[in-house]
N, C-alpha and C. Protein backbone atom coordinates (compact mmCIF):
# COMPACT_ATOMS: atom_id res chain seq x y z
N UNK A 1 0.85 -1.18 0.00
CA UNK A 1 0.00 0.00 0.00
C UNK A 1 0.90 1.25 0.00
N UNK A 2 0.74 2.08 -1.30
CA UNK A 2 1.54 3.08 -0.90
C UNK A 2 1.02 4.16 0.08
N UNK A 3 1.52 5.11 0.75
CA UNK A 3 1.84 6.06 1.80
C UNK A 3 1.83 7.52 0.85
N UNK A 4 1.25 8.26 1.05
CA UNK A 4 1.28 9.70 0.75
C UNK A 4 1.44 10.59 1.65
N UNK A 5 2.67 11.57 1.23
CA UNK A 5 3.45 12.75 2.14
C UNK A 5 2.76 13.58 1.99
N UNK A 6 1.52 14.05 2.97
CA UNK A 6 1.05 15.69 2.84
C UNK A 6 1.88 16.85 2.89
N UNK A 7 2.36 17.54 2.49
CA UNK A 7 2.77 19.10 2.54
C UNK A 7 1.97 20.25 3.74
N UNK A 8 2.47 20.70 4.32
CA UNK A 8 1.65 21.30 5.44
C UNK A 8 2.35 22.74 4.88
N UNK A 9 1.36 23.42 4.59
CA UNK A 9 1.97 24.63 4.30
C UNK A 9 1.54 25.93 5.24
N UNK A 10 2.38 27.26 6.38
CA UNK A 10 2.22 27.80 7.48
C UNK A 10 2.43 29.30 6.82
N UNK A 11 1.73 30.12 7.25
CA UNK A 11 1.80 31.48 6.88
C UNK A 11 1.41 31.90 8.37
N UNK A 12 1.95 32.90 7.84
CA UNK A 12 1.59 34.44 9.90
C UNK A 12 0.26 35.10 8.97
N UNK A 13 -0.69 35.00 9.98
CA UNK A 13 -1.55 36.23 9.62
C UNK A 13 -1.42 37.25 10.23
N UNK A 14 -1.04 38.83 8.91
CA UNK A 14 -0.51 39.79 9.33
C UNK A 14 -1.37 40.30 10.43
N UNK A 15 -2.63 40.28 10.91
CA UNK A 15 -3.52 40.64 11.56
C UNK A 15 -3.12 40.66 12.93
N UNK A 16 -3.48 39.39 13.30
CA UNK A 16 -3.18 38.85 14.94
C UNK A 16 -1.95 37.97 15.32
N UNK A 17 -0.97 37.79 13.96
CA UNK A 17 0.30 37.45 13.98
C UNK A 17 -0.04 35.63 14.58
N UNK A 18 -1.07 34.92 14.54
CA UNK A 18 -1.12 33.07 14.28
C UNK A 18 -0.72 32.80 12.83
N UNK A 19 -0.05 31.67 13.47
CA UNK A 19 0.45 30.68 12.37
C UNK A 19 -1.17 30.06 11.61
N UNK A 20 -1.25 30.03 10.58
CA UNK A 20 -2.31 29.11 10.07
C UNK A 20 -1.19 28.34 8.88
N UNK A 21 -1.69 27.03 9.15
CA UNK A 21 -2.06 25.22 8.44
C UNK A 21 -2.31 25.41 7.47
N UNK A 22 -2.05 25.17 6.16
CA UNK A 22 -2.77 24.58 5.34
C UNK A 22 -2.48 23.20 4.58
N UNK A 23 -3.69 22.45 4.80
CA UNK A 23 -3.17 21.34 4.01
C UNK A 23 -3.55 20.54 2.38
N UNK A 24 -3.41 21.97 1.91
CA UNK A 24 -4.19 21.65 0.55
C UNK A 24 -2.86 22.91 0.15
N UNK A 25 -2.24 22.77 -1.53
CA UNK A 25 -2.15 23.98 -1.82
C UNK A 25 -2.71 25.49 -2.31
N UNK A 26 -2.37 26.43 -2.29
CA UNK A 26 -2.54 27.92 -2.35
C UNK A 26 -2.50 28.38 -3.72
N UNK A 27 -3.41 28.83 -4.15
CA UNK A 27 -3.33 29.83 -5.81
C UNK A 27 -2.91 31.18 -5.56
N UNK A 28 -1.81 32.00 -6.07
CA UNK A 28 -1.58 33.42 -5.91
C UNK A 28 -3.20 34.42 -6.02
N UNK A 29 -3.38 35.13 -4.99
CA UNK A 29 -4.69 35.51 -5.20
C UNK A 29 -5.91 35.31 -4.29
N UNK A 30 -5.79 33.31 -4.32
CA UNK A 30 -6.95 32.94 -3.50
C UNK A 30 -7.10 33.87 -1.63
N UNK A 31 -8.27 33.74 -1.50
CA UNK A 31 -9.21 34.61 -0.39
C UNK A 31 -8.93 33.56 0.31
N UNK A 32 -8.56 33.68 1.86
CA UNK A 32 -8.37 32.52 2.76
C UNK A 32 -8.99 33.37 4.27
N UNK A 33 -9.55 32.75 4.88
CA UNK A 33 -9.76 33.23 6.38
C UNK A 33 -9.17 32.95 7.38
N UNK A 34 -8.69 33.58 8.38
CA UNK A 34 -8.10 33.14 9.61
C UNK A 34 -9.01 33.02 10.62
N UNK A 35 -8.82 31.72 11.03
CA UNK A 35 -9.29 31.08 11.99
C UNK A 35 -9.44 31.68 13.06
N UNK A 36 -8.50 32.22 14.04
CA UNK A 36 -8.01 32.96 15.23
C UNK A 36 -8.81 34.16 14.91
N UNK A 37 -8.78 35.22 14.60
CA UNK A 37 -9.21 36.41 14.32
C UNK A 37 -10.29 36.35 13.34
N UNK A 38 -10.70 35.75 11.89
CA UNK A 38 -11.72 35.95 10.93
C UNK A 38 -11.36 36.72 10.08
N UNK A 39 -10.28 37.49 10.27
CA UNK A 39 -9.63 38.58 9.38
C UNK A 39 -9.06 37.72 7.78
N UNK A 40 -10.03 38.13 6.57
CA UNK A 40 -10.22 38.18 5.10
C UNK A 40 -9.13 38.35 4.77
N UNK A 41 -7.97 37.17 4.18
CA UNK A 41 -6.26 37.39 3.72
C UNK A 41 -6.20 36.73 2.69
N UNK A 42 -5.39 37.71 2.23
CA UNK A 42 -5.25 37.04 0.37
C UNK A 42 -3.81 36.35 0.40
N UNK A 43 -3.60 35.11 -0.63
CA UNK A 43 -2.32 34.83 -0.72
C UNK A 43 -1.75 35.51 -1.59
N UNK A 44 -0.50 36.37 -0.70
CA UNK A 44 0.40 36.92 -1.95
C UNK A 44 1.82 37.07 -2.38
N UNK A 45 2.15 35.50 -1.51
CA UNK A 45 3.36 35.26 -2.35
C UNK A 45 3.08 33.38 -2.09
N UNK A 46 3.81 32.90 -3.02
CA UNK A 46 3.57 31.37 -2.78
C UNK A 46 4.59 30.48 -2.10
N UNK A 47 6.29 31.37 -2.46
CA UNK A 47 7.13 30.72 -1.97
C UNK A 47 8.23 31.80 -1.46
N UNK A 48 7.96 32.07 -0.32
CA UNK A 48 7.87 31.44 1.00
C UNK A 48 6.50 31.95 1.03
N UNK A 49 5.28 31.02 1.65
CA UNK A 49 4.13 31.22 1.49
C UNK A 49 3.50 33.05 2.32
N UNK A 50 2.80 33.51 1.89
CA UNK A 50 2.66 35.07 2.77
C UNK A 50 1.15 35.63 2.81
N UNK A 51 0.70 35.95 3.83
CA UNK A 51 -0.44 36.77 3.67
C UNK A 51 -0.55 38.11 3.48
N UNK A 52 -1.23 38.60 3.12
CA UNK A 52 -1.30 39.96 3.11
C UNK A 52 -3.24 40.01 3.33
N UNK A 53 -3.72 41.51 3.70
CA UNK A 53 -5.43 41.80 3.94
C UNK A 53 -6.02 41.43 2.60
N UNK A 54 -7.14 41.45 2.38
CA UNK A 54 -7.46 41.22 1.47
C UNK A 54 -8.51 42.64 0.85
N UNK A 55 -8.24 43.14 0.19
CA UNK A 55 -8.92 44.16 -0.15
C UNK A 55 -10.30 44.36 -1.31
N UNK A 56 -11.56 44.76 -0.77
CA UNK A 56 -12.80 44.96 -1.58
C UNK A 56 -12.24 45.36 -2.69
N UNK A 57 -13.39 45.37 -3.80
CA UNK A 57 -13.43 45.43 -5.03
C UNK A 57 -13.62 46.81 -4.91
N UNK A 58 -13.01 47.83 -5.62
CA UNK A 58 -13.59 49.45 -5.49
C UNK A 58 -14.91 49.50 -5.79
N UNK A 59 -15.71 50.67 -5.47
CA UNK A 59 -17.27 50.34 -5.36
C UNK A 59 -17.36 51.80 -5.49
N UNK A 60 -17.89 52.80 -6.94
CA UNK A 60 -18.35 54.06 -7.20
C UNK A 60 -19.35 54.44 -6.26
N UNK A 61 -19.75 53.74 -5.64
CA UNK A 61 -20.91 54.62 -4.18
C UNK A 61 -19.91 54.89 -3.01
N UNK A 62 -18.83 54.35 -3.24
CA UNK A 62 -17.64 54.85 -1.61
C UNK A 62 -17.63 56.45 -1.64
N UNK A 63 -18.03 56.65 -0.23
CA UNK A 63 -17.83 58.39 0.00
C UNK A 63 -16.80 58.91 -0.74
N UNK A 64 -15.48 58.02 -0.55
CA UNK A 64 -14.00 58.97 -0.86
C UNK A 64 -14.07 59.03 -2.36
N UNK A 65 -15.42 58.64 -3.32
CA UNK A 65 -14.87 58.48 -4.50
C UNK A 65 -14.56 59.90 -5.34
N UNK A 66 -15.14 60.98 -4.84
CA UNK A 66 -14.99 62.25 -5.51
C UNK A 66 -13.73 62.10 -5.37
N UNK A 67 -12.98 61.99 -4.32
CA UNK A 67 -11.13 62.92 -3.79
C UNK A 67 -10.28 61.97 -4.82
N UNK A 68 -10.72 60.50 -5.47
CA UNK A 68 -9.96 59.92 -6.53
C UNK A 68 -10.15 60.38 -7.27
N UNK A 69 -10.71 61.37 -8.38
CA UNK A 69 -10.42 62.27 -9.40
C UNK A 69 -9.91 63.30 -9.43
């Protein structure tokens, strides 16, 4: 019977600074949640794995949108 080596892959969430697990791999991009906090983190580097926030889609009803023109 063969045996399969999972990959455990660990990033800091910049948020509340926990380690999060993963045991599946990561797409540059994909939306991931932290467990510890709930805080919305995007993957944005793959190797060495990294989080960064994850940021909304811009949205023309945001107050600040006049001061961007």
């Amino acid at each position: 019977m063969a045996k399969s080596i999972s990959k455990v892959l660990i990033a800091e969430c910049p948020e509340c600074e926990s380690h999060i697990r993963f045991h599946r791999s990561l797409r540059l991009g994909e939306i991931v949640t932290c467990p510890e906090c709930s805080e919305r983190l995007e993957v944005s580097q793959l190797n060495p794995l990294e989080l960064d926030w994850a940021f909304d889609d811009y949205d023309e009803n945001d107050d600040n949108y006049d001061s961007w023109n």
